[in-house]
C-alpha atoms as a PDB file:
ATOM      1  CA  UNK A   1     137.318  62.288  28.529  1.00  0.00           C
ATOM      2  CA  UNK A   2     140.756  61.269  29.549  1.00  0.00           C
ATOM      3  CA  UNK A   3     142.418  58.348  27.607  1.00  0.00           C
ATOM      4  CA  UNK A   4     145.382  56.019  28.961  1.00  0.00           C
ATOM      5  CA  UNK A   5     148.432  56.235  27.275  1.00  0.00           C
ATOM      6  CA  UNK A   6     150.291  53.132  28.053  1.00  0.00           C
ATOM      7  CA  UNK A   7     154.425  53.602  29.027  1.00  0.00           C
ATOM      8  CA  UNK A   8     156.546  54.086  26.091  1.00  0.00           C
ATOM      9  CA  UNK A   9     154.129  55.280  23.883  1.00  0.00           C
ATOM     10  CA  UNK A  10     155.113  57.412  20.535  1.00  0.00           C
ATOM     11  CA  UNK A  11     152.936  60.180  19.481  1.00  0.00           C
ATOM     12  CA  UNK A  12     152.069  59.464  15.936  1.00  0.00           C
ATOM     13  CA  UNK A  13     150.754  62.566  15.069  1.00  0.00           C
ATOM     14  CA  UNK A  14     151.550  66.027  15.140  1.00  0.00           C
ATOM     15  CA  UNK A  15     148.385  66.724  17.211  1.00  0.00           C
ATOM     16  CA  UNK A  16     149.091  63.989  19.768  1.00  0.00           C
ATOM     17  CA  UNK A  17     152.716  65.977  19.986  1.00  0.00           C
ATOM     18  CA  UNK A  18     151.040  69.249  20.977  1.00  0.00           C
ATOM     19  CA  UNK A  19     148.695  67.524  23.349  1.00  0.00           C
ATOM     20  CA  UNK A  20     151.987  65.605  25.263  1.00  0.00           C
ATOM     21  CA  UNK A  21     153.767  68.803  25.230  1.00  0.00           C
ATOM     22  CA  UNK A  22     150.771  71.132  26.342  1.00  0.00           C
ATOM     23  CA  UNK A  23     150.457  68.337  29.042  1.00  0.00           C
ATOM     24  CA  UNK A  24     154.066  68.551  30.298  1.00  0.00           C
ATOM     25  CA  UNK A  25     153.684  71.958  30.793  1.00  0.00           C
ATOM     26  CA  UNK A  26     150.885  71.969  32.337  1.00  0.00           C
ATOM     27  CA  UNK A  27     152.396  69.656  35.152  1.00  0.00           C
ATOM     28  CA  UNK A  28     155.353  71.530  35.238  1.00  0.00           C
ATOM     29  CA  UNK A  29     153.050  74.769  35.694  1.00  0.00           C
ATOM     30  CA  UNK A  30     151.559  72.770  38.806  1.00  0.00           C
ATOM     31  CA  UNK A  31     154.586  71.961  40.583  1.00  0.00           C
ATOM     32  CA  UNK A  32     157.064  75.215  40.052  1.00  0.00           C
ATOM     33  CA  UNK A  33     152.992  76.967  41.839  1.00  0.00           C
ATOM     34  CA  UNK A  34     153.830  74.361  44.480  1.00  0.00           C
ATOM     35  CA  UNK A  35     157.171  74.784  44.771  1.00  0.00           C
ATOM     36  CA  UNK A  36     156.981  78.710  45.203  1.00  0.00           C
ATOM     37  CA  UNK A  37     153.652  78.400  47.548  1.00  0.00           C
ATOM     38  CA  UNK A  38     155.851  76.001  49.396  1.00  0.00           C
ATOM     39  CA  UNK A  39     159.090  78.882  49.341  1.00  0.00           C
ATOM     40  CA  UNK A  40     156.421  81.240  50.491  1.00  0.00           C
ATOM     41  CA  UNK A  41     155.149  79.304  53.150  1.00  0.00           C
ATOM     42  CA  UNK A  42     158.866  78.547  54.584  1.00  0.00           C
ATOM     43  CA  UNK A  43     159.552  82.158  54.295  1.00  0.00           C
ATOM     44  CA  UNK A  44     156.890  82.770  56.283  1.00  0.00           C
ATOM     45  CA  UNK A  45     158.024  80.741  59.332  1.00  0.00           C
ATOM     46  CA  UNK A  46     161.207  82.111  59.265  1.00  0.00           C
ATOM     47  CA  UNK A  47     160.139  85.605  59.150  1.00  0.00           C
ATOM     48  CA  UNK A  48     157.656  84.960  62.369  1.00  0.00           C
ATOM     49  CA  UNK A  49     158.652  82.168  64.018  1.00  0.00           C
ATOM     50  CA  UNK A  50     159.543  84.339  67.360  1.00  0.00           C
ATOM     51  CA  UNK A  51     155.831  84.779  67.259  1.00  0.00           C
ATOM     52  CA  UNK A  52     154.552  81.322  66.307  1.00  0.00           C
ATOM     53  CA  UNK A  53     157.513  79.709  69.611  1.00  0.00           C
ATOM     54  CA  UNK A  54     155.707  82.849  71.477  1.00  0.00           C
ATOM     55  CA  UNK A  55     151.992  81.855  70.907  1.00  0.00           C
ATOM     56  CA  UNK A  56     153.021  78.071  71.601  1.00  0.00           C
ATOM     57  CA  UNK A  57     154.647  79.079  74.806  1.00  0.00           C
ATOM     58  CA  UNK A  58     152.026  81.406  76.123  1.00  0.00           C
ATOM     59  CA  UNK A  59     149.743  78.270  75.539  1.00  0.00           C
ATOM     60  CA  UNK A  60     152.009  75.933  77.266  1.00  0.00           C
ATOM     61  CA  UNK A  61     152.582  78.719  80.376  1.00  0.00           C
ATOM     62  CA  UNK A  62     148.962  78.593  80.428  1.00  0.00           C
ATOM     63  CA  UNK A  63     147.965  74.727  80.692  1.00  0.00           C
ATOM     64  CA  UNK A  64     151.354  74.703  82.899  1.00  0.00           C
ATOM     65  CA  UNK A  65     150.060  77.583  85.182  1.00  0.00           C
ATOM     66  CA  UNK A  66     146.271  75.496  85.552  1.00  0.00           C
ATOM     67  CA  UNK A  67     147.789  72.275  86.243  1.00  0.00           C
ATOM     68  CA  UNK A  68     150.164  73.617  89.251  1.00  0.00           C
ATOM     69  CA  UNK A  69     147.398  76.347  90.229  1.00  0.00           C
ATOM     70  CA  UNK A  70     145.250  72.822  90.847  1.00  0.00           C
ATOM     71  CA  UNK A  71     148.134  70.901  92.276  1.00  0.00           C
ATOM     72  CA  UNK A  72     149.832  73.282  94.417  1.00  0.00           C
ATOM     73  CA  UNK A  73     147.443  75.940  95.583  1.00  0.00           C
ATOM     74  CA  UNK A  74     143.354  74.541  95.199  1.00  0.00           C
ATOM     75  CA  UNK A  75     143.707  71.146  96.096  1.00  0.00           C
ATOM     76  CA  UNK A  76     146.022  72.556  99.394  1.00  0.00           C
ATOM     77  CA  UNK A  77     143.171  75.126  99.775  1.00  0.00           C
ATOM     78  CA  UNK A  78     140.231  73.014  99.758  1.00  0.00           C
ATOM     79  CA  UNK A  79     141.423  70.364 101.932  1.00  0.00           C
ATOM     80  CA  UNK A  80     142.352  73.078 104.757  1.00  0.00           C
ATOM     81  CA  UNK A  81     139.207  75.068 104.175  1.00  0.00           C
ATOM     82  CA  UNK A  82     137.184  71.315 104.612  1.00  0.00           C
ATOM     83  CA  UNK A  83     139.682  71.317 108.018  1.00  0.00           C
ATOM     84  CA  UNK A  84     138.254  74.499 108.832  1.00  0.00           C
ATOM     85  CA  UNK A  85     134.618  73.504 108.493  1.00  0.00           C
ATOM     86  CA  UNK A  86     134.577  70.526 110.690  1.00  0.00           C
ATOM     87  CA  UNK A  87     133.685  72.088 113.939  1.00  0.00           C
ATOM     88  CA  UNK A  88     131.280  74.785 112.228  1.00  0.00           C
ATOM     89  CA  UNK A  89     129.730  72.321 110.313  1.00  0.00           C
ATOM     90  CA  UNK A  90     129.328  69.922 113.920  1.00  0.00           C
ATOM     91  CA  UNK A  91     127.652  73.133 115.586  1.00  0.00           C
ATOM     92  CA  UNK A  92     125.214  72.834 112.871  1.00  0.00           C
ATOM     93  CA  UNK A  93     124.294  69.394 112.797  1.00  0.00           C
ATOM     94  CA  UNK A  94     124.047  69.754 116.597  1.00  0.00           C
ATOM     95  CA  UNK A  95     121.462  72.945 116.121  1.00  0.00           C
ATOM     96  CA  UNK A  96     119.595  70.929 113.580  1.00  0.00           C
ATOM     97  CA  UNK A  97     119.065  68.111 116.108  1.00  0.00           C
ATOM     98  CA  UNK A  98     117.699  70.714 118.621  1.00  0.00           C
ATOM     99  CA  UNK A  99     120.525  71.037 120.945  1.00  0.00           C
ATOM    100  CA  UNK A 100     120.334  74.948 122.256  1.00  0.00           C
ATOM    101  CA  UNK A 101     119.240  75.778 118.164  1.00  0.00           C
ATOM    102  CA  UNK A 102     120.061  79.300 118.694  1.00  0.00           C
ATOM    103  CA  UNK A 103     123.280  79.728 120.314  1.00  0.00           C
ATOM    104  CA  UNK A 104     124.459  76.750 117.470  1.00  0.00           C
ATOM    105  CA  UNK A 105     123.508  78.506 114.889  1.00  0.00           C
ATOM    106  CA  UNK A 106     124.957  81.487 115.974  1.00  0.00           C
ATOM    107  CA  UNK A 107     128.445  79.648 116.357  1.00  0.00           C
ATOM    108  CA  UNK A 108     127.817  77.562 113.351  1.00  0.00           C
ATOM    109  CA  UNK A 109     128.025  81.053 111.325  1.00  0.00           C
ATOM    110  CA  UNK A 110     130.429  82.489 113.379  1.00  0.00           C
ATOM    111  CA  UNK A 111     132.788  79.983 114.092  1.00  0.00           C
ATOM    112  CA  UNK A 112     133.910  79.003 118.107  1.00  0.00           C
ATOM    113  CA  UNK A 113     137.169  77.217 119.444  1.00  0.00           C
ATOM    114  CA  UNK A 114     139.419  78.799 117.315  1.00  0.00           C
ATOM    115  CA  UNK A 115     137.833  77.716 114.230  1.00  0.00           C
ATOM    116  CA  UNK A 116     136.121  79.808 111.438  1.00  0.00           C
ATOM    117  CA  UNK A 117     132.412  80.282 111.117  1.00  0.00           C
ATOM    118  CA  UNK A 118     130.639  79.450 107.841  1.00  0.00           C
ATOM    119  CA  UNK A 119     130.810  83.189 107.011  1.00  0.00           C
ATOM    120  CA  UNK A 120     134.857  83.292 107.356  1.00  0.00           C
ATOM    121  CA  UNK A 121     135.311  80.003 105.155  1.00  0.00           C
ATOM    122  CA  UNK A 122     133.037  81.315 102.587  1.00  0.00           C
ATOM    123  CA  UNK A 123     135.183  84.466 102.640  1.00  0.00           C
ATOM    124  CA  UNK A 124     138.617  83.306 103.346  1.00  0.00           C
ATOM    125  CA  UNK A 125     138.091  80.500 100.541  1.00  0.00           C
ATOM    126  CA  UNK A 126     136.215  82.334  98.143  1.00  0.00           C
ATOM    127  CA  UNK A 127     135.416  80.342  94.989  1.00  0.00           C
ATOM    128  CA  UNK A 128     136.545  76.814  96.169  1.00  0.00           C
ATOM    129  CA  UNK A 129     133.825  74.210  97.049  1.00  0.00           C
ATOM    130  CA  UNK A 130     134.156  74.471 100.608  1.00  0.00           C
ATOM    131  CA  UNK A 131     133.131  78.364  99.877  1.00  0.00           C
ATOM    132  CA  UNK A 132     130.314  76.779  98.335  1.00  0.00           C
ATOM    133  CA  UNK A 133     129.203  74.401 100.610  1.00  0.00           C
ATOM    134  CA  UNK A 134     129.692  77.067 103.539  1.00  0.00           C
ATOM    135  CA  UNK A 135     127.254  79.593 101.694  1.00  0.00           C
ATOM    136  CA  UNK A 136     124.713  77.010 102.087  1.00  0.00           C
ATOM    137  CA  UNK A 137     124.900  76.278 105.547  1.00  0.00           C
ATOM    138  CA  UNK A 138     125.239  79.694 106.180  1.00  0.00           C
ATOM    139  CA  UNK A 139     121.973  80.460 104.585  1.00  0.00           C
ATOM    140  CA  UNK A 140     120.176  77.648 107.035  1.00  0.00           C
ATOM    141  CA  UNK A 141     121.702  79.189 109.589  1.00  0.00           C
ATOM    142  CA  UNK A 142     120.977  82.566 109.109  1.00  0.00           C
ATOM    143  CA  UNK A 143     116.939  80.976 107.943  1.00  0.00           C
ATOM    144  CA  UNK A 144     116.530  79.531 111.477  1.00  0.00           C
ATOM    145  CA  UNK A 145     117.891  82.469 113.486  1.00  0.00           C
ATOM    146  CA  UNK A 146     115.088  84.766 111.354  1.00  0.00           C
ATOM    147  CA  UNK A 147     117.910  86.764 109.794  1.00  0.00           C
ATOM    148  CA  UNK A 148     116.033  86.530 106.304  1.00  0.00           C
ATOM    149  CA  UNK A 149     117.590  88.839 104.271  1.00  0.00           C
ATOM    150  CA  UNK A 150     121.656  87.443 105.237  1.00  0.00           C
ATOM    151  CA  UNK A 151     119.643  84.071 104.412  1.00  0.00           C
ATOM    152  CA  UNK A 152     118.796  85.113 100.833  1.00  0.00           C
ATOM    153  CA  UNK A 153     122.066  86.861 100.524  1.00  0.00           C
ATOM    154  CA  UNK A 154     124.116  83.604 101.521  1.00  0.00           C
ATOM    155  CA  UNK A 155     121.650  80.966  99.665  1.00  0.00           C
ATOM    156  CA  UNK A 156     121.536  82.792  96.763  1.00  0.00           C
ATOM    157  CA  UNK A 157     125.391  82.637  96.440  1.00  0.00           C
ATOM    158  CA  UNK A 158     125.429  78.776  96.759  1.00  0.00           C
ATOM    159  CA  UNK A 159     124.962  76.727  93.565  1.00  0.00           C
ATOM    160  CA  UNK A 160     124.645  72.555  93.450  1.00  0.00           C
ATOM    161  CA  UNK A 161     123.210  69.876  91.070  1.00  0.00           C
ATOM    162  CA  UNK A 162     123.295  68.052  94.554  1.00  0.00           C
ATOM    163  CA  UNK A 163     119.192  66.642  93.984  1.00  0.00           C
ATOM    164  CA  UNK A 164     118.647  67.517  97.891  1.00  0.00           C
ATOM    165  CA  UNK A 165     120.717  70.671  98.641  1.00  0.00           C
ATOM    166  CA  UNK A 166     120.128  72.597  94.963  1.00  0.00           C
ATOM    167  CA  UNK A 167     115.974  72.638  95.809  1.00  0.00           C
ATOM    168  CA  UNK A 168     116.414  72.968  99.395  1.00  0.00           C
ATOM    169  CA  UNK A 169     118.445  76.219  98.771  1.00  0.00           C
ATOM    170  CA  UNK A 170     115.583  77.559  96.248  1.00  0.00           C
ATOM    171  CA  UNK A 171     112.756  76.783  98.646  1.00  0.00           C
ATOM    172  CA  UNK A 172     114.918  78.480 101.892  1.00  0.00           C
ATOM    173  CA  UNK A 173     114.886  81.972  99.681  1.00  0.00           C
ATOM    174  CA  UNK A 174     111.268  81.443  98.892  1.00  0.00           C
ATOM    175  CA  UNK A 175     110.531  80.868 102.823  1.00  0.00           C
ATOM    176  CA  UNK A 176     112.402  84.015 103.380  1.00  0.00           C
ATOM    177  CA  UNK A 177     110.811  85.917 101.349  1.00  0.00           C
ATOM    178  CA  UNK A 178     107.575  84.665 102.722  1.00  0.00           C
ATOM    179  CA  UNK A 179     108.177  86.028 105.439  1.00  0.00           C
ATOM    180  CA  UNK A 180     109.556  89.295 104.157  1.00  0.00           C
ATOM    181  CA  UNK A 181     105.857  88.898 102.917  1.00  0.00           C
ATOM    182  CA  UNK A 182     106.949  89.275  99.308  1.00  0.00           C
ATOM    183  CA  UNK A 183     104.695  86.437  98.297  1.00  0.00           C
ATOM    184  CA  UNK A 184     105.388  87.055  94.814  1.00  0.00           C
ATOM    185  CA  UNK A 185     109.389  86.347  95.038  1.00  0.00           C
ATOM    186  CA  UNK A 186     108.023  83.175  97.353  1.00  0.00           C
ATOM    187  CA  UNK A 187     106.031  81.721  94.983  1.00  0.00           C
ATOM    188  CA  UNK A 188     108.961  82.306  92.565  1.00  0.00           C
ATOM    189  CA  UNK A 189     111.570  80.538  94.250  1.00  0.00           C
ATOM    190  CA  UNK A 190     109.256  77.922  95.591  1.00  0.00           C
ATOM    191  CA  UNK A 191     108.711  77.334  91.869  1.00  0.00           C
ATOM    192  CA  UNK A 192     112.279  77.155  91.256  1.00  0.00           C
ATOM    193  CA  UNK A 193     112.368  74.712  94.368  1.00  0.00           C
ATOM    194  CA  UNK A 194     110.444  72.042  93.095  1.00  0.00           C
ATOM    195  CA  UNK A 195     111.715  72.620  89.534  1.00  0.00           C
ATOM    196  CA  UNK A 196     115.176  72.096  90.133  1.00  0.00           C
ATOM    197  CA  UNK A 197     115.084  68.250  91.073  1.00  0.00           C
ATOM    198  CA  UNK A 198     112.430  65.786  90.725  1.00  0.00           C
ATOM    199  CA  UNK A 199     112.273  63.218  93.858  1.00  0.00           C
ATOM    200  CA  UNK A 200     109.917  61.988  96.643  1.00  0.00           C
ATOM    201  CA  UNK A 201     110.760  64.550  99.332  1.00  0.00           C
ATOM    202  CA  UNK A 202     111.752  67.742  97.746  1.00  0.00           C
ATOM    203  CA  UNK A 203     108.922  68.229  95.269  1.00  0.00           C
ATOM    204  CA  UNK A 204     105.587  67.553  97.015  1.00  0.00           C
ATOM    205  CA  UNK A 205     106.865  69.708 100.071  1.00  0.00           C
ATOM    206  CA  UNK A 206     107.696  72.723  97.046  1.00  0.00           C
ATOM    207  CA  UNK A 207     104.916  71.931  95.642  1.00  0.00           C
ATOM    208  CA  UNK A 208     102.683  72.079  98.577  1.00  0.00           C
ATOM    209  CA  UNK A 209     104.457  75.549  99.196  1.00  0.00           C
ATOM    210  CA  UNK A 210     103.845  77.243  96.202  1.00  0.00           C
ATOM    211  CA  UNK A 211     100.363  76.138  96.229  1.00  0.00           C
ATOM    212  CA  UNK A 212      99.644  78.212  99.386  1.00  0.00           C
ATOM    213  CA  UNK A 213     101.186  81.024  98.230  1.00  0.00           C
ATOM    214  CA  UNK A 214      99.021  81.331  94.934  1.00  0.00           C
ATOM    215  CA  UNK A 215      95.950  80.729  96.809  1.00  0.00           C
ATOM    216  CA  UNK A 216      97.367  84.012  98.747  1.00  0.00           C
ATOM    217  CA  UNK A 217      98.226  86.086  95.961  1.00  0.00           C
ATOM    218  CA  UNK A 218      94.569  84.907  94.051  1.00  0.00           C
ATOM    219  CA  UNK A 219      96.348  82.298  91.418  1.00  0.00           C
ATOM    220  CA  UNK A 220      93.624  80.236  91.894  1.00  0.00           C
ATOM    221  CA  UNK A 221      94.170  78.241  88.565  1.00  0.00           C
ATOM    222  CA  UNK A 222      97.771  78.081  89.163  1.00  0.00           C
ATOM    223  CA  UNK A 223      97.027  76.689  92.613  1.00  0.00           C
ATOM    224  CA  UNK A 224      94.575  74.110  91.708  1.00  0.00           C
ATOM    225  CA  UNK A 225      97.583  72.816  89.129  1.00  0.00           C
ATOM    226  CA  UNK A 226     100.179  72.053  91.637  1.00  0.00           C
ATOM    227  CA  UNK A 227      97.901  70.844  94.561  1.00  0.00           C
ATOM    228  CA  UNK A 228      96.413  68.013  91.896  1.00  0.00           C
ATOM    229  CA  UNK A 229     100.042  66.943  90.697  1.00  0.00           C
ATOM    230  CA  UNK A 230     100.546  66.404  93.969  1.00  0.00           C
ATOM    231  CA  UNK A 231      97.485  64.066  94.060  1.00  0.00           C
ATOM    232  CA  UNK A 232      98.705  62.584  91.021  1.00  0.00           C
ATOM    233  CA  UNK A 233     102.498  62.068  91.270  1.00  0.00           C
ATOM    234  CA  UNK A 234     102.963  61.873  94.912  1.00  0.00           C
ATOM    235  CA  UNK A 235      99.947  60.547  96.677  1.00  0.00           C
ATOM    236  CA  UNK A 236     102.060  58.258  98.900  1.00  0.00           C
ATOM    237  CA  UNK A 237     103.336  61.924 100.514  1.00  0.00           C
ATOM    238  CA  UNK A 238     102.823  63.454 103.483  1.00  0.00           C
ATOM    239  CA  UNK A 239     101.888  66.339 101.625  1.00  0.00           C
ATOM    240  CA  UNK A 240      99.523  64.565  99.574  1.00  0.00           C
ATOM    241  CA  UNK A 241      96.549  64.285 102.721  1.00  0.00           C
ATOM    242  CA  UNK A 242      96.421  67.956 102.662  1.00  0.00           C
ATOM    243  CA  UNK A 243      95.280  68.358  98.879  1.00  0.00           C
ATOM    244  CA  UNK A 244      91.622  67.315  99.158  1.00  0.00           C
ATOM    245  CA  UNK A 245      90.124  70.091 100.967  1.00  0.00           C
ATOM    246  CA  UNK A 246      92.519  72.871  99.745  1.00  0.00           C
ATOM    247  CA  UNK A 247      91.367  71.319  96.109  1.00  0.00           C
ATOM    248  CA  UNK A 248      87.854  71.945  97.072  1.00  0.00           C
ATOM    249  CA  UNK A 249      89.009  75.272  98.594  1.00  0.00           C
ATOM    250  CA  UNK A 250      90.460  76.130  95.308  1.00  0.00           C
ATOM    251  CA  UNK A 251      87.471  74.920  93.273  1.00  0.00           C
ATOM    252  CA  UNK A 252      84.888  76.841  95.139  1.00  0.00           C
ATOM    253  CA  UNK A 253      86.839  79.772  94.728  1.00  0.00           C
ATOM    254  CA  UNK A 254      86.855  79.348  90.876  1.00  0.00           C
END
């Protein structure tokens, strides 16, 4: 144990001499180890400080180089790319309200009046959110007009947390499929469908989907499970009037 030797004091003894002395050089021991790990440490910037200003430049070129690639080039890119979508995206809203479906659709992809199609912005603007947003109308597009495989190709490419457009997108690849008749990939992406966002509209009609298709491929069980959450979670849906007799279907089956 330590003791506390007050200010001033006098060693009295010729062991409490040793101990002061063995103490002193003891500290000096300490700080000359500091010192020279200090000296070494000092040496050691000098030697590579054109690498240590190199590293901290490269990081500064690099934050630098994301800030003005944000500034000067996407935010420039995505507001002419949303330019470029207005009339493609109008010929789609005006095919979605039945006005000549077809021949909208078409133009909607394509683009008309001088403007891109959904299929040139998601090109020419690859990897902004305008890109994005023109793989998914794309996909609709392509999903009306019966072109199912450029409908998977485009709606798989689109990603969103959006709770309307993300399961939309899932269940447009599973109707494609469907009618590809690869059930199997349909009931996999209908899954995915009513997975990806909880809500009143989306769900039931995924659900209702997927149900269908596992009565098709024999998944009775499976079936029976998503036609009676249905029942259960969303009985004030549309979808919800259709569960009794495919329940009973489904239970006769079993």
């Amino acid at each position: 144990m330590a003791t506390y030797k007050k200010r001033g004091y006098k060693p009295k003894t010729k062991k409490e001499k040793e101990e002061i002395v063995e103490e002193n050089s003891t500290t000096a021991e300490v700080f000359n180890t500091l010192d020279e790990g200090a000296s070494k440490t000092e040496e050691w910037v000098v030697k590579n400080q054109k690498y240590i200003f190199g590293v901290v430049g490269a990081v500064a070129l690099v934050v630098l180089a994301y800030l003005g690639y944000n500034k000067f080039i996407a935010e420039p890119q995505q507001k002419e790319a949303m330019n470029e979508m207005y009339t493609a995206k109008k010929y789609f809203d005006d095919a979605v309200s039945g006005i000549s479906s077809d021949s909208l659709y078409r133009m909607a992809i394509d683009g008309g009046e001088g403007k891109y199609g959904m299929v040139d912005i998601a090109r020419e603007y690859s990897g902004s959110p305008a890109a994005n947003l023109a793989n998914y109308y794309a996909g609709i597009s392509y999903l009306n007009l019966k072109d199912y495989e450029n409908a998977i190709a485009y709606l798989d490419d689109f990603s969103s947390d959006d709770k309307m457009l993300g399961p939309i997108a899932k269940g447009g690849i599973g109707d494609a499929f469907v009618q590809l008749e690869q059930l199997d990939k349909g009931l996999e992406y209908y899954e995915k469908a009513f997975k990806a966002n909880v809500n009143e509209f989306t769900t039931p009609m995924y659900l209702l989907k997927a149900a269908r298709v596992a009565i098709d491929l024999g998944q009775n069980d499976k079936a029976l499970e998503y036609l009676k959450r249905i029942k259960s979670e969303f009985s004030a849906s549309t979808e919800a009037s259709q569960t009794d007799v495919l329940i009973g279907q489904v239970e006769a089956s079993l």
